[in-house]
PDB file of N, CA and C in Angstrom:
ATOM      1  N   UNK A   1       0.864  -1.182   0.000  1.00  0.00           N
ATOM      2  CA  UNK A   1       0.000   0.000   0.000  1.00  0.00           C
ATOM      3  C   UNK A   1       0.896   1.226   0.000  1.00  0.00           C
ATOM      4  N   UNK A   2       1.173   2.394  -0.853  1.00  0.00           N
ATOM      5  CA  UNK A   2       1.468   3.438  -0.929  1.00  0.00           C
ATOM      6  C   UNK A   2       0.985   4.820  -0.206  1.00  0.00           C
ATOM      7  N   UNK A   3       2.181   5.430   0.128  1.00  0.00           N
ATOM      8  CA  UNK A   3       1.369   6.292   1.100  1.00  0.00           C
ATOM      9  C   UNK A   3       0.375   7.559  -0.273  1.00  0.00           C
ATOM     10  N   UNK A   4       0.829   7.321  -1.243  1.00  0.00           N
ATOM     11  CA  UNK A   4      -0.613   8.124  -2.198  1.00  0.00           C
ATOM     12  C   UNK A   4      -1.846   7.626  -2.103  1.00  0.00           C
ATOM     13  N   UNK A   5      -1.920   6.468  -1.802  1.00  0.00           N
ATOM     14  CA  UNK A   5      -3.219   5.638  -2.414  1.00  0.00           C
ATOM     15  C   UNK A   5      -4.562   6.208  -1.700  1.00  0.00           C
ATOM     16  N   UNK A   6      -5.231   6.121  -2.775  1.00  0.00           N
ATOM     17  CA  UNK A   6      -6.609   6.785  -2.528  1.00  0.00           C
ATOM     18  C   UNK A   6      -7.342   5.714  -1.634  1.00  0.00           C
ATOM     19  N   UNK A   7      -7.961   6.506  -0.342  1.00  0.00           N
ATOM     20  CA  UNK A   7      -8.546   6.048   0.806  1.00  0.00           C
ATOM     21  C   UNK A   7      -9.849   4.365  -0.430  1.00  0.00           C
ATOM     22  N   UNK A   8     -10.680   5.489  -1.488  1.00  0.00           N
ATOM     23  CA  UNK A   8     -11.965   4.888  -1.697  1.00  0.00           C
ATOM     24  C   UNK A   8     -11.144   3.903  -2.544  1.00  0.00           C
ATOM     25  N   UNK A   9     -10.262   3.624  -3.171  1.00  0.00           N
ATOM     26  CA  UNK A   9      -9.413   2.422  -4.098  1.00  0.00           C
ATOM     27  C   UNK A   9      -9.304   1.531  -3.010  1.00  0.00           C
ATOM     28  N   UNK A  10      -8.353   1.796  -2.187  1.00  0.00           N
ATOM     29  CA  UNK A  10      -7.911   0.958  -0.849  1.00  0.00           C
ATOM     30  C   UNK A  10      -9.400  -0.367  -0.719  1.00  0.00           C
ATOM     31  N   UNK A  11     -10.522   0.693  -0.366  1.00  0.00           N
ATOM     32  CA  UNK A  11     -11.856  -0.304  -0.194  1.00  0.00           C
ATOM     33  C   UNK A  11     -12.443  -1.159  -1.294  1.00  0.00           C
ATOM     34  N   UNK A  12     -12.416  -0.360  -2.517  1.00  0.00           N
ATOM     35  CA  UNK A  12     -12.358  -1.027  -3.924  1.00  0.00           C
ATOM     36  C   UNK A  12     -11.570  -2.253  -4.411  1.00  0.00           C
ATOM     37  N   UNK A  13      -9.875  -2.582  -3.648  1.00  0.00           N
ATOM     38  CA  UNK A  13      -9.257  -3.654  -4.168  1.00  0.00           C
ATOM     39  C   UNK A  13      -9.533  -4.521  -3.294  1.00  0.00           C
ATOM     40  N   UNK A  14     -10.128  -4.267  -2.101  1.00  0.00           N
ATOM     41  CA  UNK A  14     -10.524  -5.286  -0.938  1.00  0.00           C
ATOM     42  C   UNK A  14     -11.589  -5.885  -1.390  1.00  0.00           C
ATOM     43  N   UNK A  15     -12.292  -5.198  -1.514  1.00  0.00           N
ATOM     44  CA  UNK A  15     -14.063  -5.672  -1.944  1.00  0.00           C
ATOM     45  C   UNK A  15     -13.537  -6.710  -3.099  1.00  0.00           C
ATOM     46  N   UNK A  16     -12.865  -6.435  -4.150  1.00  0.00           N
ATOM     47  CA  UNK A  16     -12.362  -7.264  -5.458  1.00  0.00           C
ATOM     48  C   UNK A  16     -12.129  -8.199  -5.600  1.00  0.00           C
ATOM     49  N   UNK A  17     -11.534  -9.037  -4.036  1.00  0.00           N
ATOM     50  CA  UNK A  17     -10.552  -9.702  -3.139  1.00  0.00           C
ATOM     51  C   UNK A  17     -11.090 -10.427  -2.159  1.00  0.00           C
ATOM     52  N   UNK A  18     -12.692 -10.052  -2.200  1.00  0.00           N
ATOM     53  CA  UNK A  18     -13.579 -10.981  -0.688  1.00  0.00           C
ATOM     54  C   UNK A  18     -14.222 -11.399  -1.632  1.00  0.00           C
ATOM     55  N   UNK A  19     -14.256 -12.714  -0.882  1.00  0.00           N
ATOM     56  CA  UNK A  19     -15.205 -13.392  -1.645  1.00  0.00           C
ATOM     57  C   UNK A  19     -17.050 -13.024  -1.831  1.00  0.00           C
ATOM     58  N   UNK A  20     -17.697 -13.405  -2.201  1.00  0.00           N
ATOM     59  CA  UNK A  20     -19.199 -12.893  -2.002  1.00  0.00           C
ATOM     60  C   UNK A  20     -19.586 -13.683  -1.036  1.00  0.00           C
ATOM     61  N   UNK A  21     -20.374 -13.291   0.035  1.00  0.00           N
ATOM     62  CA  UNK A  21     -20.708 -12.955   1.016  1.00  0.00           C
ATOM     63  C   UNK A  21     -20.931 -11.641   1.947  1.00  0.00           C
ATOM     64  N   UNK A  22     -21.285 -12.138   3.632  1.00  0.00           N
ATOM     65  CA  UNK A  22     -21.735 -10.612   4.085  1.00  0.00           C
ATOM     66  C   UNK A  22     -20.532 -10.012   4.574  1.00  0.00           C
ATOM     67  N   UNK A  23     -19.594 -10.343   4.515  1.00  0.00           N
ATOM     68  CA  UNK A  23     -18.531  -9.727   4.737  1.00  0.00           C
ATOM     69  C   UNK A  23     -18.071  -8.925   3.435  1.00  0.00           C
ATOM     70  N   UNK A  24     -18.385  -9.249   1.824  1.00  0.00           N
ATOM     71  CA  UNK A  24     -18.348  -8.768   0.806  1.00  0.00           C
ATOM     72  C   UNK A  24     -19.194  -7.536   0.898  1.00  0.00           C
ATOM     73  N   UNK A  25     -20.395  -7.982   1.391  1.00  0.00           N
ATOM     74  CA  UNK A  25     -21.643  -6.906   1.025  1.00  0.00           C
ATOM     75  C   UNK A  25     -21.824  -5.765   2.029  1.00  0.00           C
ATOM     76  N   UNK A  26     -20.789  -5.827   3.596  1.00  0.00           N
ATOM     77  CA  UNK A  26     -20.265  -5.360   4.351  1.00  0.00           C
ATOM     78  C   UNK A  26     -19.323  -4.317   3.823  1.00  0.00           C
ATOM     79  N   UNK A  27     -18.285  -4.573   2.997  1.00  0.00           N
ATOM     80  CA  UNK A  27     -17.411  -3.843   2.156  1.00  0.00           C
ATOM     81  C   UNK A  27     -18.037  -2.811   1.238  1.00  0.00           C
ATOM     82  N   UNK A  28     -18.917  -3.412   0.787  1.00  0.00           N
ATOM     83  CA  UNK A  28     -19.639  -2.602  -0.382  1.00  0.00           C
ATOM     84  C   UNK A  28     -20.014  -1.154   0.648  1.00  0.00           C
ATOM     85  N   UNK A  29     -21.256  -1.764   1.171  1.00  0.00           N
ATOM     86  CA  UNK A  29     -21.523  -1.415   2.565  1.00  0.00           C
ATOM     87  C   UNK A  29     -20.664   0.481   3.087  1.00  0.00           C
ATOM     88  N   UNK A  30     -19.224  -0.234   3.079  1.00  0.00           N
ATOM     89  CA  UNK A  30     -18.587   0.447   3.660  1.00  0.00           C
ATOM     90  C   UNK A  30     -17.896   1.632   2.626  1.00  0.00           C
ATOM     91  N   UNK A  31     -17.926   1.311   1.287  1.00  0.00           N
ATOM     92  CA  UNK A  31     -17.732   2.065   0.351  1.00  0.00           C
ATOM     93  C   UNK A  31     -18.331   3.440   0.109  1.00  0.00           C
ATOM     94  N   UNK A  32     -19.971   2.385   0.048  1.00  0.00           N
ATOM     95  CA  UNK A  32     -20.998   3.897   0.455  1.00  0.00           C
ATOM     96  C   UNK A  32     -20.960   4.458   1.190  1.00  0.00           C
ATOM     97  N   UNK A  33     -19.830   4.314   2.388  1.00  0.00           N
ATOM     98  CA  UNK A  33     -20.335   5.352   3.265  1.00  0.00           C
ATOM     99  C   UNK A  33     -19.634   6.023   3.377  1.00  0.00           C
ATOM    100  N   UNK A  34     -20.182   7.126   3.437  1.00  0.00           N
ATOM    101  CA  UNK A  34     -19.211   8.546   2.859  1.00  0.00           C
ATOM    102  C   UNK A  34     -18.015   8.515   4.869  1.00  0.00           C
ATOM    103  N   UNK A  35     -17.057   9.121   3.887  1.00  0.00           N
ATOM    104  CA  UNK A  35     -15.667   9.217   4.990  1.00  0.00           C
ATOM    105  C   UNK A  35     -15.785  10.441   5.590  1.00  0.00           C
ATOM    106  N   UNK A  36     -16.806  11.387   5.535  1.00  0.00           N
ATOM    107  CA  UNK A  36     -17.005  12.429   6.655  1.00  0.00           C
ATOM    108  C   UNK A  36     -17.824  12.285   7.993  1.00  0.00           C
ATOM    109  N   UNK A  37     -18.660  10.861   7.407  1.00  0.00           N
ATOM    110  CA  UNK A  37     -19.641  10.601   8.305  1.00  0.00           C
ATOM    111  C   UNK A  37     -18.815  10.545   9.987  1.00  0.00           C
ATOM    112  N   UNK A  38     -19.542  10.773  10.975  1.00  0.00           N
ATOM    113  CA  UNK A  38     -19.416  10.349  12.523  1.00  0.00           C
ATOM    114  C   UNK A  38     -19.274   8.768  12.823  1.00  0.00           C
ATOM    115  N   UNK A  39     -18.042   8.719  13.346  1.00  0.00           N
ATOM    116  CA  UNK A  39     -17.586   7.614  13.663  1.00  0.00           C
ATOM    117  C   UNK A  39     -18.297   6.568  14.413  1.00  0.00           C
ATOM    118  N   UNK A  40     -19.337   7.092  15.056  1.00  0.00           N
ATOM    119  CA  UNK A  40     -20.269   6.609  15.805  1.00  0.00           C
ATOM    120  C   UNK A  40     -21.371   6.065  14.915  1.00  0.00           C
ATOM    121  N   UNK A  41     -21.695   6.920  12.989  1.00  0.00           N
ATOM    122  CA  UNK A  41     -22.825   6.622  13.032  1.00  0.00           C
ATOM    123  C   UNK A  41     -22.274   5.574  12.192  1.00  0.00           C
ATOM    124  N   UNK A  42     -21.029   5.979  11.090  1.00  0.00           N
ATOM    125  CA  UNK A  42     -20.312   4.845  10.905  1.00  0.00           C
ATOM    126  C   UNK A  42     -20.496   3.340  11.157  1.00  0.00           C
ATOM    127  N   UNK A  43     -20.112   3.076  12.598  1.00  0.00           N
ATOM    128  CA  UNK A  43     -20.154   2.263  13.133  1.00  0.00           C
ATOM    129  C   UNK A  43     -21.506   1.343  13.875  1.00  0.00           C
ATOM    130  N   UNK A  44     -22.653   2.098  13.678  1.00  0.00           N
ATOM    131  CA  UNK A  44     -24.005   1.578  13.653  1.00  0.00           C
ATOM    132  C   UNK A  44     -24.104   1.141  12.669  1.00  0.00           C
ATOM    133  N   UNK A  45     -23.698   2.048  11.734  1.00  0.00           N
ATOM    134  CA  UNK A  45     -24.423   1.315  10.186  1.00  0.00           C
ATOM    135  C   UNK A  45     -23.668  -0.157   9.713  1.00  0.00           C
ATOM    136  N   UNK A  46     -22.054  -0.096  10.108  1.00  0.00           N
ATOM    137  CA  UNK A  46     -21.502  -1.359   9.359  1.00  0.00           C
ATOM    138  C   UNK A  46     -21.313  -1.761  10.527  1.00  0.00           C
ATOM    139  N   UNK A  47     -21.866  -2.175  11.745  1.00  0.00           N
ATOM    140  CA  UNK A  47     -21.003  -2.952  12.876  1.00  0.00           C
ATOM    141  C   UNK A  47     -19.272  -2.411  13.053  1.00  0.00           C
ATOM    142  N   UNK A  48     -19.232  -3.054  14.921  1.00  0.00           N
ATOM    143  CA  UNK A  48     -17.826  -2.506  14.968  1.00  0.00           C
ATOM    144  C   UNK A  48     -17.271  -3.683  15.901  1.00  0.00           C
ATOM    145  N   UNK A  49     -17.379  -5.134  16.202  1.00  0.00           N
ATOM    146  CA  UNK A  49     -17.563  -5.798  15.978  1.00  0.00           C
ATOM    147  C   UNK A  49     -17.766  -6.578  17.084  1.00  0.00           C
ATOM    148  N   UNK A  50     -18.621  -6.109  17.714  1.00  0.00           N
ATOM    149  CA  UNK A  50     -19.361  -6.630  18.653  1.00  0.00           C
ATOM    150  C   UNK A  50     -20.285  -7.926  18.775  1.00  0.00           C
ATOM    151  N   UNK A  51     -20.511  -8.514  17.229  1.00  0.00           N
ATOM    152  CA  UNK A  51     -20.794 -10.029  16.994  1.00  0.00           C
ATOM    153  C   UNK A  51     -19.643 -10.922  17.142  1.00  0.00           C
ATOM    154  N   UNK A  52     -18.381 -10.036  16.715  1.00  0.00           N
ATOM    155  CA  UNK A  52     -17.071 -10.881  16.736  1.00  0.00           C
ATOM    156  C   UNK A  52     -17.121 -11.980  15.268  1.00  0.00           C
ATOM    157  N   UNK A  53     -17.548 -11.032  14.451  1.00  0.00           N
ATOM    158  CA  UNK A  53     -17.864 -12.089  13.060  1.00  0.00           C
ATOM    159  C   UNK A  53     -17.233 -11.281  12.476  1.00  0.00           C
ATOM    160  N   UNK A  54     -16.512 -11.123  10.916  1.00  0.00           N
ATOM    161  CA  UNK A  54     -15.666 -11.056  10.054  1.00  0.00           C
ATOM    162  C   UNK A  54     -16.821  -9.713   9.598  1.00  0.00           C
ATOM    163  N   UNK A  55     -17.882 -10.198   9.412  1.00  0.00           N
ATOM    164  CA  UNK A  55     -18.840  -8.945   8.444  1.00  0.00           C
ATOM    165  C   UNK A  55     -19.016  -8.096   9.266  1.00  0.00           C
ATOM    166  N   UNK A  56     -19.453  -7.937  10.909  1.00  0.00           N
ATOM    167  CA  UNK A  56     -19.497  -6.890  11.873  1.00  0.00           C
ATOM    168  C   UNK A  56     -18.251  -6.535  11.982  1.00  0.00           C
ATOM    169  N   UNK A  57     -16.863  -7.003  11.396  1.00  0.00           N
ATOM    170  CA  UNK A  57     -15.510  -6.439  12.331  1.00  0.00           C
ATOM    171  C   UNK A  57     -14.983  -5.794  11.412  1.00  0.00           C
ATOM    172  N   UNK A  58     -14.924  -6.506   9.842  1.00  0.00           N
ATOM    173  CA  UNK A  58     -14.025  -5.981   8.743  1.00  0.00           C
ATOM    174  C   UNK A  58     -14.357  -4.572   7.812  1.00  0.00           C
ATOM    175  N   UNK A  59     -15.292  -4.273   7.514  1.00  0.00           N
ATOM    176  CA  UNK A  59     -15.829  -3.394   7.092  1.00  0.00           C
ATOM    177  C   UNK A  59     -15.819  -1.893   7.819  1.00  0.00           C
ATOM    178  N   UNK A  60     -16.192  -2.143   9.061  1.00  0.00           N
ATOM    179  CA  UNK A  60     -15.959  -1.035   9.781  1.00  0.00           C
ATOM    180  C   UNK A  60     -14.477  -0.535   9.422  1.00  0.00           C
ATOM    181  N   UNK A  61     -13.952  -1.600   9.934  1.00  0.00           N
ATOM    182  CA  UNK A  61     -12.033  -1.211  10.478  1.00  0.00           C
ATOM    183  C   UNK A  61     -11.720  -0.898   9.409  1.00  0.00           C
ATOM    184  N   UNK A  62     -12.219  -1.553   8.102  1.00  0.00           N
ATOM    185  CA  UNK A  62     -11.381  -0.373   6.928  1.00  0.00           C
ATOM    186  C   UNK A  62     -11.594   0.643   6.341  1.00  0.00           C
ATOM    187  N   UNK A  63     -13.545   0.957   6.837  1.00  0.00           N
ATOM    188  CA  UNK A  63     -13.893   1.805   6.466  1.00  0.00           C
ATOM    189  C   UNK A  63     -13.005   3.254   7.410  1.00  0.00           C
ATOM    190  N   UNK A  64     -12.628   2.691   8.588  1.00  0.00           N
ATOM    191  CA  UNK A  64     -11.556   3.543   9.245  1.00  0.00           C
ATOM    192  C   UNK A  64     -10.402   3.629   8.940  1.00  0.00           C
ATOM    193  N   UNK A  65      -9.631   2.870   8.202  1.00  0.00           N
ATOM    194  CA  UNK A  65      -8.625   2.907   7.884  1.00  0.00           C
ATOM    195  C   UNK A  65      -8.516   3.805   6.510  1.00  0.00           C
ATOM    196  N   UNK A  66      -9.105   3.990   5.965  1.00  0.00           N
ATOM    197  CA  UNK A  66      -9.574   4.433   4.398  1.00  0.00           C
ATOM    198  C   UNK A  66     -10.145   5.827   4.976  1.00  0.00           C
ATOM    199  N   UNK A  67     -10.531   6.340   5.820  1.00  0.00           N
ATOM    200  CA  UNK A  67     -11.398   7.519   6.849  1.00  0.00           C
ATOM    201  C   UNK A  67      -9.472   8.265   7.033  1.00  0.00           C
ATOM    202  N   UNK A  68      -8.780   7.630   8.007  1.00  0.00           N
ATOM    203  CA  UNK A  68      -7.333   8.081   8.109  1.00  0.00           C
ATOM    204  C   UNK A  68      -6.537   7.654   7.387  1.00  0.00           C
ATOM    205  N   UNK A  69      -6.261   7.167   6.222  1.00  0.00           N
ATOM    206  CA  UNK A  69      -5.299   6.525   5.809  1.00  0.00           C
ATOM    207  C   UNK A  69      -3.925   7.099   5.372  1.00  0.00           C
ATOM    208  N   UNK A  70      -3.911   8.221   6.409  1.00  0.00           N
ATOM    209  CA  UNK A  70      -2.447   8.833   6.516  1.00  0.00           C
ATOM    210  C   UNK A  70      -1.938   9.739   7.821  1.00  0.00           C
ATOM    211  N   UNK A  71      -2.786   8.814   8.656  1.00  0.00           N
ATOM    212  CA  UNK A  71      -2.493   9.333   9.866  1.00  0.00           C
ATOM    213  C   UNK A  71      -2.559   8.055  10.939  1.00  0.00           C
ATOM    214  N   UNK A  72      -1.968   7.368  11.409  1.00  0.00           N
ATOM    215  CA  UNK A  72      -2.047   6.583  12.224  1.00  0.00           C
ATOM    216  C   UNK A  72      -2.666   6.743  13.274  1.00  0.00           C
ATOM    217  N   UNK A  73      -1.932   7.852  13.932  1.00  0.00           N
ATOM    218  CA  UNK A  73      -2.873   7.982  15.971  1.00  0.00           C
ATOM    219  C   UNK A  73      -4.234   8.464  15.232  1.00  0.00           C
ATOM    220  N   UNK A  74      -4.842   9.265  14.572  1.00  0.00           N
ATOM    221  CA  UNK A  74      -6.160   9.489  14.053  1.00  0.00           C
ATOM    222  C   UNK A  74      -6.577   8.509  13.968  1.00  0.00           C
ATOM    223  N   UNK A  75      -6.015   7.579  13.240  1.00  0.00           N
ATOM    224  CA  UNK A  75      -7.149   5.774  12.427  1.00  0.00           C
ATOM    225  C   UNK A  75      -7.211   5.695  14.046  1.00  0.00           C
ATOM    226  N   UNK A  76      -6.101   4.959  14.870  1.00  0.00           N
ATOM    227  CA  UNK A  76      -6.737   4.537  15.745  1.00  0.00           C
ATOM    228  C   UNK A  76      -7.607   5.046  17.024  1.00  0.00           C
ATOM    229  N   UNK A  77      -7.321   6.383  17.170  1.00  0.00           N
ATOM    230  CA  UNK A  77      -8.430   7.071  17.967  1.00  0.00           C
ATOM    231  C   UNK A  77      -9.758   7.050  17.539  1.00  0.00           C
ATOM    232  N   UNK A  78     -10.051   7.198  15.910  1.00  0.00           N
ATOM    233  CA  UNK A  78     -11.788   6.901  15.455  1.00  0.00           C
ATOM    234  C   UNK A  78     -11.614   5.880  15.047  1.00  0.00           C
ATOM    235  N   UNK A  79     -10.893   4.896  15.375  1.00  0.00           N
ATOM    236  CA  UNK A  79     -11.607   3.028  15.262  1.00  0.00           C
ATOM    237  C   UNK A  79     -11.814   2.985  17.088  1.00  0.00           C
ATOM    238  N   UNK A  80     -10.817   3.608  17.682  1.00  0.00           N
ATOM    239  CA  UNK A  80     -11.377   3.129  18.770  1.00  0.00           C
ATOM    240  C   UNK A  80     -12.985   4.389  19.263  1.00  0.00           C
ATOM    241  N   UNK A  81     -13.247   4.882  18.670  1.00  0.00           N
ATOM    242  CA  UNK A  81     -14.391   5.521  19.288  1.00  0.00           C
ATOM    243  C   UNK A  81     -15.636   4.932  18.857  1.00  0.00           C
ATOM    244  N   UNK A  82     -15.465   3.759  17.910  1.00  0.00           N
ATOM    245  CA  UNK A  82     -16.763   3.176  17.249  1.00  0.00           C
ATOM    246  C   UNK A  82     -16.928   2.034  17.940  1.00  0.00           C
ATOM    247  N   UNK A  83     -16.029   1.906  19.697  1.00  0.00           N
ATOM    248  CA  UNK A  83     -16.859   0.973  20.338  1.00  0.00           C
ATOM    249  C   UNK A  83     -16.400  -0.520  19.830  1.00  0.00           C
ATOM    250  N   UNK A  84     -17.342  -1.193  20.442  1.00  0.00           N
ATOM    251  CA  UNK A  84     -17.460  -2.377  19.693  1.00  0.00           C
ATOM    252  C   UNK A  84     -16.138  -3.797  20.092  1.00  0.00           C
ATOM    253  N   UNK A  85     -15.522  -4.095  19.069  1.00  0.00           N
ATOM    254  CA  UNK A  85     -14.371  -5.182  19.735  1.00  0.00           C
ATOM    255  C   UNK A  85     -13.481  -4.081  19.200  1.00  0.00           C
ATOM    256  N   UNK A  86     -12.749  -3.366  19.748  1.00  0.00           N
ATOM    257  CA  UNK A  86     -11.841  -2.435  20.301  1.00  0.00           C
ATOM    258  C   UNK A  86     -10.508  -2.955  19.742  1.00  0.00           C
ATOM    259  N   UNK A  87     -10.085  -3.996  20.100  1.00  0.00           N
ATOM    260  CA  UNK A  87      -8.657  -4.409  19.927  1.00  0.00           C
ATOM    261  C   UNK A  87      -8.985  -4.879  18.478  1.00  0.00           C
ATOM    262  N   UNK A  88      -9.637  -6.099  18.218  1.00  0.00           N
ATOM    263  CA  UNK A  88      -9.445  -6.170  16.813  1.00  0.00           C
ATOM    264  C   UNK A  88      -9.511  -4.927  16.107  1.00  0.00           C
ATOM    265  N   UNK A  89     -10.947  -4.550  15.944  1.00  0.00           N
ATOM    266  CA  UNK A  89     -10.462  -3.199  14.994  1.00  0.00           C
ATOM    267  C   UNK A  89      -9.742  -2.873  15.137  1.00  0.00           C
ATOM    268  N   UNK A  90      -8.827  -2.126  15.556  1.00  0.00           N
ATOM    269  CA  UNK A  90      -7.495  -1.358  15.681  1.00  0.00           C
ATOM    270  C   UNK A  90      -6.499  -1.848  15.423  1.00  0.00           C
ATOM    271  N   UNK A  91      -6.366  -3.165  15.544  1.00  0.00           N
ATOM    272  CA  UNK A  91      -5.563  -4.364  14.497  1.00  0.00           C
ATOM    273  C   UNK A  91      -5.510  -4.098  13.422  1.00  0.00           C
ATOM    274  N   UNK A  92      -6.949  -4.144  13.116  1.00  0.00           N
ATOM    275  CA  UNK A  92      -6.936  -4.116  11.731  1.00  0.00           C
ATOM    276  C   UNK A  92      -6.520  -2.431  10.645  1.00  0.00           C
ATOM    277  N   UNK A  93      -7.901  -2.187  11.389  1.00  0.00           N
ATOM    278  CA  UNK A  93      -7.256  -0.280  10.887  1.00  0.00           C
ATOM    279  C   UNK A  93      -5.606  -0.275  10.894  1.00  0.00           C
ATOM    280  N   UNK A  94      -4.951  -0.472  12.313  1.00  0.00           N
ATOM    281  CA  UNK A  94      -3.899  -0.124  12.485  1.00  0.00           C
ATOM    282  C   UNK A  94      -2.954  -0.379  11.555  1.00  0.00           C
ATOM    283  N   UNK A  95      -3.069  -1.776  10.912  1.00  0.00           N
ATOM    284  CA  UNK A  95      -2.093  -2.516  10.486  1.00  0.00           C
ATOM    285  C   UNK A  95      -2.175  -2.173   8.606  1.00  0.00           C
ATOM    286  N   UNK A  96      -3.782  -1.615   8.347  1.00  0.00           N
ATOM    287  CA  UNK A  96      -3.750  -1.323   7.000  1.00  0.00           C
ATOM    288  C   UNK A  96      -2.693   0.440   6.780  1.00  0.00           C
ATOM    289  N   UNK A  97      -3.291   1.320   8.181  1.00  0.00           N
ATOM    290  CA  UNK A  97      -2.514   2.725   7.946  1.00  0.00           C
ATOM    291  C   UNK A  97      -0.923   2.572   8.035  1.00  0.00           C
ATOM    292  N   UNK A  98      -0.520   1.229   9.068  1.00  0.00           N
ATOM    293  CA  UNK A  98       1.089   1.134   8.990  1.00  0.00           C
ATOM    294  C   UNK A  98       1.191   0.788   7.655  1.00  0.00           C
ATOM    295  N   UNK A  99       0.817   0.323   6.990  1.00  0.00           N
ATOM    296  CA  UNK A  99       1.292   0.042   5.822  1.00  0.00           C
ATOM    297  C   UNK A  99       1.584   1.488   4.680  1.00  0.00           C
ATOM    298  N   UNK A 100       0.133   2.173   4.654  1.00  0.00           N
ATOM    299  CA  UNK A 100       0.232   3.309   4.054  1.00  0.00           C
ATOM    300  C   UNK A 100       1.299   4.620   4.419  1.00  0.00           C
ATOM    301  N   UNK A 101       1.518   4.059   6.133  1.00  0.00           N
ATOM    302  CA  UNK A 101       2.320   5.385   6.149  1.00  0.00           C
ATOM    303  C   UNK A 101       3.371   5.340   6.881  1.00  0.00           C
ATOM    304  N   UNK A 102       3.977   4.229   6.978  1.00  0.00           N
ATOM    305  CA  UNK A 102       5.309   3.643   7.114  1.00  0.00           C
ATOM    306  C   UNK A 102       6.028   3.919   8.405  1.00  0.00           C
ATOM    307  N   UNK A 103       7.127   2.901   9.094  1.00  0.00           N
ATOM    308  CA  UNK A 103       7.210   3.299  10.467  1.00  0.00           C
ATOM    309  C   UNK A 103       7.201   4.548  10.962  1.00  0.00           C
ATOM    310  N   UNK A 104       7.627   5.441  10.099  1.00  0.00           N
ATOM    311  CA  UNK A 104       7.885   6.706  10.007  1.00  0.00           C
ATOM    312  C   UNK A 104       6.546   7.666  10.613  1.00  0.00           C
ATOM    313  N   UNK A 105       5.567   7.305  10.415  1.00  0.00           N
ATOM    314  CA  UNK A 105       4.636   7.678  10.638  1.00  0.00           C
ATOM    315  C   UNK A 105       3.467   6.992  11.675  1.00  0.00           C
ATOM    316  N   UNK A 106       4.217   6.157  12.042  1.00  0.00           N
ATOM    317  CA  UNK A 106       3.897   6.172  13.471  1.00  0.00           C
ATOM    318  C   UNK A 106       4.375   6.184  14.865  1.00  0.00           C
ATOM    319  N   UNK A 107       3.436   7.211  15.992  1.00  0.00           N
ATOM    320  CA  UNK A 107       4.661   8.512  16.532  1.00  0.00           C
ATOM    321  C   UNK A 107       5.477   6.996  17.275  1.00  0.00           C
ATOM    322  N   UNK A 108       6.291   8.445  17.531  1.00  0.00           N
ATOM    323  CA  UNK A 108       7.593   7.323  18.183  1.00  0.00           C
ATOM    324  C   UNK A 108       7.111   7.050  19.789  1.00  0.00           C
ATOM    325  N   UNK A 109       6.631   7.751  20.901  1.00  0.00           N
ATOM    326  CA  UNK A 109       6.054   7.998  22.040  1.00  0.00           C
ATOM    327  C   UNK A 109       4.813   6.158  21.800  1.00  0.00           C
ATOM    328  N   UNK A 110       4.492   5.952  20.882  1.00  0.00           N
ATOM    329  CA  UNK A 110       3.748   4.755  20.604  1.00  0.00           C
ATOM    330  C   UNK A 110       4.541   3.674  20.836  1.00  0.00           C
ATOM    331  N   UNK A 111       5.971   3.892  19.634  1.00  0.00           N
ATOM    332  CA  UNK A 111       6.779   2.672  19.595  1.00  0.00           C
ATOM    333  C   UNK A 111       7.404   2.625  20.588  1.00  0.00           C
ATOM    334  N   UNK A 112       7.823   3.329  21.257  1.00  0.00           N
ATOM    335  CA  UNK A 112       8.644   3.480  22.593  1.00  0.00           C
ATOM    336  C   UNK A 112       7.818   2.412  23.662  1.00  0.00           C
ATOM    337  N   UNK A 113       6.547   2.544  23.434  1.00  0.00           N
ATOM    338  CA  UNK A 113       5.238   1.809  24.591  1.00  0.00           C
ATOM    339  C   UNK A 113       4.971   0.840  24.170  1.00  0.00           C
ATOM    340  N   UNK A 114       5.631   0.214  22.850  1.00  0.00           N
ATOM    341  CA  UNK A 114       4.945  -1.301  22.318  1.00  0.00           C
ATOM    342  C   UNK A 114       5.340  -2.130  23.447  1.00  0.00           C
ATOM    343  N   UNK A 115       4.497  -3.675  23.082  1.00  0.00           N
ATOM    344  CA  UNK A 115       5.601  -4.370  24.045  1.00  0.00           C
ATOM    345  C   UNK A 115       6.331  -5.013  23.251  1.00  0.00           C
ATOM    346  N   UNK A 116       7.335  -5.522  23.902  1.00  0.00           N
ATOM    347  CA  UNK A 116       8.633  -6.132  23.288  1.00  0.00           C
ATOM    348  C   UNK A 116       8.254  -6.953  22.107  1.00  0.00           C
ATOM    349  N   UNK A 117       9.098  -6.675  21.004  1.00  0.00           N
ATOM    350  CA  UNK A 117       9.009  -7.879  19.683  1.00  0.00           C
ATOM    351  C   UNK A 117      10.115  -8.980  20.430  1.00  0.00           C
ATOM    352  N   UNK A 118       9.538 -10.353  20.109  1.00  0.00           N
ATOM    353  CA  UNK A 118      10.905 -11.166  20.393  1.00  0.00           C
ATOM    354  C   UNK A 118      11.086 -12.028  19.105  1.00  0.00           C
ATOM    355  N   UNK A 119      11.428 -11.460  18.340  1.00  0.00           N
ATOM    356  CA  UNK A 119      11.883 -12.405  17.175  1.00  0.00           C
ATOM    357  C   UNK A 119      12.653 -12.911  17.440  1.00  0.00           C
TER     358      UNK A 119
END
């Protein structure tokens, strides 16, 4: 993922990429929904994943990730305000904006607080 890449593509090559189902139609779902919307209402409309199912969890988190997708502490402050299963989303968001915006861009005061990698 490039840090240019357009937030609504990002959701477009995913959707391309799920199979059909409600986790597909979740995506779609999440396409329509416009990226100014309130994170809250956001997150009523596509689940945030409080079933703990793939279609309540995935859609949201990228519709957040695609919402910040060049700001890291942003993605995860409005994935975490939509409630819901908390840690996954933010997994997920998290791990699509690291990609877009490279260690570099996420603050250091974060990495300093990870816990230990033990490779």
């Amino acid at each position: 993922l490039h840090s240019t890449a357009d937030p609504r593509q990002m959701l477009e090559a995913v959707i391309q990429y799920t199979p059909e189902g409600p986790t597909h139609s979740g995506l779609k779902e999440a396409l329509e929904t416009p990226l100014d919307y309130d994170v809250r209402t956001a997150a009523a409309r596509l689940g945030s994943g409080g079933q703990v199912i793939s279609s309540d969890t995935v859609p949201f988190s990228l519709w957040c990730a695609a919402k910040c997708l060049r700001n890291y502490e942003e993605a995860m402050w409005t994935t975490v305000a939509g409630l819901g299963d908390r840690d996954t989303t933010c997994a997920i968001a998290g791990s699509v904006v690291a990609l877009a915006v490279g260690s570099n861009g996420i603050p250091q005061l974060w990495l300093d607080h990870r816990e230990p990698l033990n490779c």
